[in-house]
Protein backbone atom coordinates (compact mmCIF):
# COMPACT_ATOMS: atom_id res chain seq x y z
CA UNK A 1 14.70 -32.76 1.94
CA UNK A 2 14.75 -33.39 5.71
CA UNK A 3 15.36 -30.04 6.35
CA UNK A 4 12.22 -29.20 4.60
CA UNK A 5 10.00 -31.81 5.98
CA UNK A 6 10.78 -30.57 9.63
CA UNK A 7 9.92 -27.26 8.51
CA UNK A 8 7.08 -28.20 7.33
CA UNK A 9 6.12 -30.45 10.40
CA UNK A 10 7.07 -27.10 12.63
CA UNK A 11 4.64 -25.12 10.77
CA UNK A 12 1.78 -28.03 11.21
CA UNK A 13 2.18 -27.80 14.97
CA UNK A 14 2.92 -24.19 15.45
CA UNK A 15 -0.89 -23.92 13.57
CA UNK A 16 -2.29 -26.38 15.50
CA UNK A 17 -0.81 -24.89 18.59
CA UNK A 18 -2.37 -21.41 17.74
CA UNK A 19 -5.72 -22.65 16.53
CA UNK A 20 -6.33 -24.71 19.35
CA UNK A 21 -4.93 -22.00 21.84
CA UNK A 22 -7.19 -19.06 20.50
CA UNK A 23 -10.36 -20.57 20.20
CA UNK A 24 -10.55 -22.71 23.48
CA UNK A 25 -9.59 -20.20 25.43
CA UNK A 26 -11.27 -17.01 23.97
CA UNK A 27 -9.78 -13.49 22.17
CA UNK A 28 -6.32 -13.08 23.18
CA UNK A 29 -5.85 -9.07 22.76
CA UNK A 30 -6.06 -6.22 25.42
CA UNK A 31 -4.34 -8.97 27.58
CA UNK A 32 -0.56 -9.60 28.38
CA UNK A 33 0.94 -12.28 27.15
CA UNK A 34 3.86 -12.33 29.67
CA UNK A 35 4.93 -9.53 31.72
CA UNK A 36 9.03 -10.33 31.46
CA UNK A 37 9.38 -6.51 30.30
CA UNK A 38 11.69 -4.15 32.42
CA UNK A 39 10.57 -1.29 34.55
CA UNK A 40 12.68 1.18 36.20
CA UNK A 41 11.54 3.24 38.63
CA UNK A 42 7.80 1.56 37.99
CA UNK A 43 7.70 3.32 34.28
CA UNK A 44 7.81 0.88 31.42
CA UNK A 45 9.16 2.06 28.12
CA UNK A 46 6.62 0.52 25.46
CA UNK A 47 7.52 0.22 21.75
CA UNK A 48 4.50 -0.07 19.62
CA UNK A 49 4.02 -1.66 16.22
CA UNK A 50 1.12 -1.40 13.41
CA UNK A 51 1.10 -5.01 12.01
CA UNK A 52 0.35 -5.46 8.31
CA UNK A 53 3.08 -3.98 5.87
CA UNK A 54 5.00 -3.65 9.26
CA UNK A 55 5.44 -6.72 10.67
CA UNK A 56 3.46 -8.98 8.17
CA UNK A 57 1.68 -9.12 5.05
CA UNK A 58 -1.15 -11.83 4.08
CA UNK A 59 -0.18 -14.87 1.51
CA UNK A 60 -3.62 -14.11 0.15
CA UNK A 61 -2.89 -11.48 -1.11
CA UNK A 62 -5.72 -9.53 0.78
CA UNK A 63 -4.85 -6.39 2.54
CA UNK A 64 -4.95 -7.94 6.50
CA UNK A 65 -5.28 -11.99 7.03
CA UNK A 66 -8.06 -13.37 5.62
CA UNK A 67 -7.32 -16.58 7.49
CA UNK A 68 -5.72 -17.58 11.01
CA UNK A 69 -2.21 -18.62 9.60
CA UNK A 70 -2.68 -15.74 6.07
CA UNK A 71 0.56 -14.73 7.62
CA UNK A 72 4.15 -14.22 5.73
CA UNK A 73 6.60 -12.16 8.30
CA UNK A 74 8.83 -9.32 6.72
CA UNK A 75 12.55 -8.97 6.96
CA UNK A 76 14.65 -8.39 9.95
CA UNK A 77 11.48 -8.18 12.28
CA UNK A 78 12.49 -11.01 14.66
CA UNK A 79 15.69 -9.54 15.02
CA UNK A 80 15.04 -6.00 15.95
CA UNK A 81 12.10 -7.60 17.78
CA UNK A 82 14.73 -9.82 19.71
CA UNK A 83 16.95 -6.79 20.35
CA UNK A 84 14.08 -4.79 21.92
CA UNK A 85 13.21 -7.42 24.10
CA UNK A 86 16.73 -7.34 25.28
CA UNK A 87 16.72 -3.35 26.05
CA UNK A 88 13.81 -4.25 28.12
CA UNK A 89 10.88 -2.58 26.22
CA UNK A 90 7.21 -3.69 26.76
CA UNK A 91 6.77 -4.69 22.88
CA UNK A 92 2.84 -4.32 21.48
CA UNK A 93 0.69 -4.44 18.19
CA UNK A 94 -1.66 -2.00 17.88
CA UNK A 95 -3.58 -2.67 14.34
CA UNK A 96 -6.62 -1.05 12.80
CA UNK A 97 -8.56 -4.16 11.83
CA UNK A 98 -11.68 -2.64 10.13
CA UNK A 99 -12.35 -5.78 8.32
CA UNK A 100 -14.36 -6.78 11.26
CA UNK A 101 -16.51 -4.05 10.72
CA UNK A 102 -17.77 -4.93 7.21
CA UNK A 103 -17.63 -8.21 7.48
CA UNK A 104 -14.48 -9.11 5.97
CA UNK A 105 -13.14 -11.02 8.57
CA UNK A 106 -14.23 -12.10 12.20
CA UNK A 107 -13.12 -10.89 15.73
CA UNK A 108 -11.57 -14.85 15.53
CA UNK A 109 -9.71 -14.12 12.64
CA UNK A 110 -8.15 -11.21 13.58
CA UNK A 111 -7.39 -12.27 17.02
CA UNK A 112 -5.76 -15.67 15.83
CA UNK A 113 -3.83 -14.60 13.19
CA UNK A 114 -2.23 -11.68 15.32
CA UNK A 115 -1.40 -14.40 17.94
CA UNK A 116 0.14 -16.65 15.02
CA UNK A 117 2.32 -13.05 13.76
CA UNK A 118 3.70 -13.40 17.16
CA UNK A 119 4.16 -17.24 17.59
CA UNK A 120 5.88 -17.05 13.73
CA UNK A 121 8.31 -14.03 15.27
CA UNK A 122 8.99 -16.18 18.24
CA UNK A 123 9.46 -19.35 16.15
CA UNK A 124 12.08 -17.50 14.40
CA UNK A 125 13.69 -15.91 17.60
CA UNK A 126 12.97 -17.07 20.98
CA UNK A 127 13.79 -14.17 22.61
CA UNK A 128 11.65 -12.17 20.22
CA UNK A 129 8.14 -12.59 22.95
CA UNK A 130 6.23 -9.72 21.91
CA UNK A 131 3.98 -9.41 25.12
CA UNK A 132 0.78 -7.53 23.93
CA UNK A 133 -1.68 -6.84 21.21
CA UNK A 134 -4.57 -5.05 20.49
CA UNK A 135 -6.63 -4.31 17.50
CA UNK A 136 -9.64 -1.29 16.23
CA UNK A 137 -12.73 -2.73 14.39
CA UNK A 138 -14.36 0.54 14.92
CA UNK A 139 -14.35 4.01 13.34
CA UNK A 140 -14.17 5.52 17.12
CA UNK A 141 -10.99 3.96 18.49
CA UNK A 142 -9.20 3.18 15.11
CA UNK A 143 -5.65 4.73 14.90
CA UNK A 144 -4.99 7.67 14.70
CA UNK A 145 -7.28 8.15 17.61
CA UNK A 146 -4.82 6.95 20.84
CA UNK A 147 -7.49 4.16 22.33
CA UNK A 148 -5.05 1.72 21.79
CA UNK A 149 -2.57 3.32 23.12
CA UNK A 150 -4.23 4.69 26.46
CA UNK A 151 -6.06 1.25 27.12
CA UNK A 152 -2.38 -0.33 27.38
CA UNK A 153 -1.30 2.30 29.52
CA UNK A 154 -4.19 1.68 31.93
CA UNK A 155 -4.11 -1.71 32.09
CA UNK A 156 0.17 -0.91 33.40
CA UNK A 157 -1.29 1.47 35.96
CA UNK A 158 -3.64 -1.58 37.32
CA UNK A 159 -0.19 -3.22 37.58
CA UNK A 160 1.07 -0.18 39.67
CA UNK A 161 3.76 0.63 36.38
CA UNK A 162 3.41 3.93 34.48
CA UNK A 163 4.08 4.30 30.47
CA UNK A 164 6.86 6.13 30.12
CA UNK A 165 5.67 8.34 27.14
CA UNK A 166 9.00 10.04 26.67
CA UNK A 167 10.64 7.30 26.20
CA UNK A 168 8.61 5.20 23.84
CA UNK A 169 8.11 5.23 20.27
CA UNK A 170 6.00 3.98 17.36
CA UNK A 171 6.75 2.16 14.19
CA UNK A 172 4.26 1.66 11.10
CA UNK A 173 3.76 2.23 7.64
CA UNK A 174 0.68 4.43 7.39
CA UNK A 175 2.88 7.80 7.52
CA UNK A 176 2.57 9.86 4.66
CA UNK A 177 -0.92 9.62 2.64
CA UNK A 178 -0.67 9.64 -1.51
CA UNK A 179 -2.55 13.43 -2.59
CA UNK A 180 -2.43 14.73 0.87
CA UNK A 181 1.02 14.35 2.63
CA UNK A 182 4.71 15.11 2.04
CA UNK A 183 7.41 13.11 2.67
CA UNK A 184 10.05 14.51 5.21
CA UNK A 185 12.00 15.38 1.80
CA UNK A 186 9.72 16.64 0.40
CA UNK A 187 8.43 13.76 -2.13
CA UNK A 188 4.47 13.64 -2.36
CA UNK A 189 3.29 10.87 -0.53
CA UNK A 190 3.18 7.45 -1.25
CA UNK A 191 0.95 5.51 1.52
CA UNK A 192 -2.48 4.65 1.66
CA UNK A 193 -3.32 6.47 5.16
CA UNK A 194 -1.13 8.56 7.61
CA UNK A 195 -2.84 7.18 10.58
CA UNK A 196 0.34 5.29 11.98
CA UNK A 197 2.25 8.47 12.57
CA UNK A 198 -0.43 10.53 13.99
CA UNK A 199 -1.14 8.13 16.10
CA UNK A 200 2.53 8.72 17.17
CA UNK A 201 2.30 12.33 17.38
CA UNK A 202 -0.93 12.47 19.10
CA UNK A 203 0.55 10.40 21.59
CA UNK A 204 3.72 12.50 21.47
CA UNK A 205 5.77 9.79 20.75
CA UNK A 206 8.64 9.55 18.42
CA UNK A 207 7.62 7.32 14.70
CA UNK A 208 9.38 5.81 12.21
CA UNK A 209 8.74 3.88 9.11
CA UNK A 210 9.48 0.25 8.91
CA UNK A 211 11.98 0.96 6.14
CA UNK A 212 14.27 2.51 8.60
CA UNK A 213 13.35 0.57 11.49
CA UNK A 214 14.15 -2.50 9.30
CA UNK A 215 16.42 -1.52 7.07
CA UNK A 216 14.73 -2.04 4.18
CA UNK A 217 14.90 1.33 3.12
CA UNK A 218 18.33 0.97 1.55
CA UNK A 219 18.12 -1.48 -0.58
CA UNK A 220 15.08 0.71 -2.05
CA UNK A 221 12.07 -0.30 -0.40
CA UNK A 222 9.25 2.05 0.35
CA UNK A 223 6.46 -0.38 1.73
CA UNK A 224 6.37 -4.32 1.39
CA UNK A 225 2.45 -4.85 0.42
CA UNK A 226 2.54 -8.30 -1.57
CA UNK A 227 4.25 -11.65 -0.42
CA UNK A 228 5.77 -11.75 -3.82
CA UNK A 229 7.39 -8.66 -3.30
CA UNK A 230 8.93 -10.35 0.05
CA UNK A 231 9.78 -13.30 -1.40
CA UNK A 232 11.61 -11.56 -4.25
CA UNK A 233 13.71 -9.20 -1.85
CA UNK A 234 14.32 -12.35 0.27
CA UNK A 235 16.00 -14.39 -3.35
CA UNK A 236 17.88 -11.02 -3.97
CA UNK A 237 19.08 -9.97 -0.87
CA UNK A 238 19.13 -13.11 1.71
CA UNK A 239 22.62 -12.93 1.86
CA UNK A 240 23.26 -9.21 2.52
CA UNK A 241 20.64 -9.34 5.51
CA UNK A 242 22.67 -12.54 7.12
CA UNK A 243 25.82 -10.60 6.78
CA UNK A 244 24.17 -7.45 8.15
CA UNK A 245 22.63 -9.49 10.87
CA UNK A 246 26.45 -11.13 11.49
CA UNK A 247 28.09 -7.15 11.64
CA UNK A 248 25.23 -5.94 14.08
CA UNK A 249 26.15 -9.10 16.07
């Protein structure tokens, strides 16, 4: 019971703290949110991530977050996060948000409730600081046109770093789109859009799918797209992720 109310309390000020944070002091993307990333020889290796059914999916239910805190976090993320952190990459979120443009949700929304993904990570790992986001709300610069991606790497040459293209990759689940795609063997795909890994490739980057990224892909997951579905892999398989977690250790 303790244990849950301080939970609870957490969550309270980790809102408040993100609420308060994004609207006083104004949109949060396109800007770094610390700059403790490594660089050798002035080139920074970036590791990009699409957001929703990557790193999060909505409580709503709704396809993005409908609200500032509509966040649940998926499995393993603040770990591998954490890990990338260590190897020195420049972590980032680059999500199509086209919400915005219909009216869905505002440029608030969107802005807060990637800030609170990346609080929630860090809650759950301190060294997990993911140190950039960004966001599309337009047809024009929507993945998997490479806006995102070239806008981050001129804001490192302002710096006086380069992106080191060769040695960065992406990670989403918009890879292989249902009556149009095949999967690598050979399956027809199953995804909504392909626009995560052609943003990779018209970047030239390597991709992968957050299934392998994760790990979720052997215990049988294709795509998380419902917290239900999360919270009924988490009651199945909590135990098998700590002791994977202790192994990789």
């Amino acid at each position: 019971m303790e244990n849950k109310l301080l939970n609870s309390v957490s969550v309270f000020i980790l809102i408040l703290l993100v609420s308060t944070s994004v609207f006083a002091e104004g949109l949060k993307r396109q800007t770094f949110l610390n700059k403790d990333f490594a660089t050798k020889d002035k080139k920074v290796r970036v590791a990009f991530f699409d957001a929703d059914s990557t790193l999060r999916v909505s409580i709503s239910g709704s396809v993005t977050a409908s609200s500032p805190t509509d966040v649940m976090l998926l499995p393993q993320v603040e770990t591998k996060i954490g890990k990338l952190i260590q190897e020195g990459y420049l972590v980032a979120i680059v999500s199509n948000q086209g919400g915005i443009k219909v009216g869905a949700v505002t440029h608030e929304i969107a802005d807060s409730a990637l800030f609170y993904t990346i609080e929630k990570i860090r809650a759950k790992n301190p060294l997990a600081q993911i140190h950039y986001f960004d966001y599309a709300e337009n047809d024009e610069t929507r993945k998997p046109d490479t806006d995102m991606g070239l806008r981050l790497e001129k804001k490192l040459n302002e710096l006086g770093l380069t992106l080191d293209w060769e040695n960065s990759f992406m990670v989403g689940d918009s890879a292989y789109k249902k009556g149009k795609d095949l999967h690598p063997d050979g399956r027809p795909g199953t995804h909504f859009s392909n626009a995560d890994r052609l943003f990779a490739e018209n970047l030239k980057i390597p991709f992968y799918e957050p299934n392998d990224f994760f790990g979720w892909r052997s215990f049988g997951i294709d795509v998380f797209e419902k917290a239900k579905q999360v919270k009924a892999f988490l009651k199945k398989h909590n135990s098998a992720l700590k002791c994977v977690n202790a192994f990789n250790d």
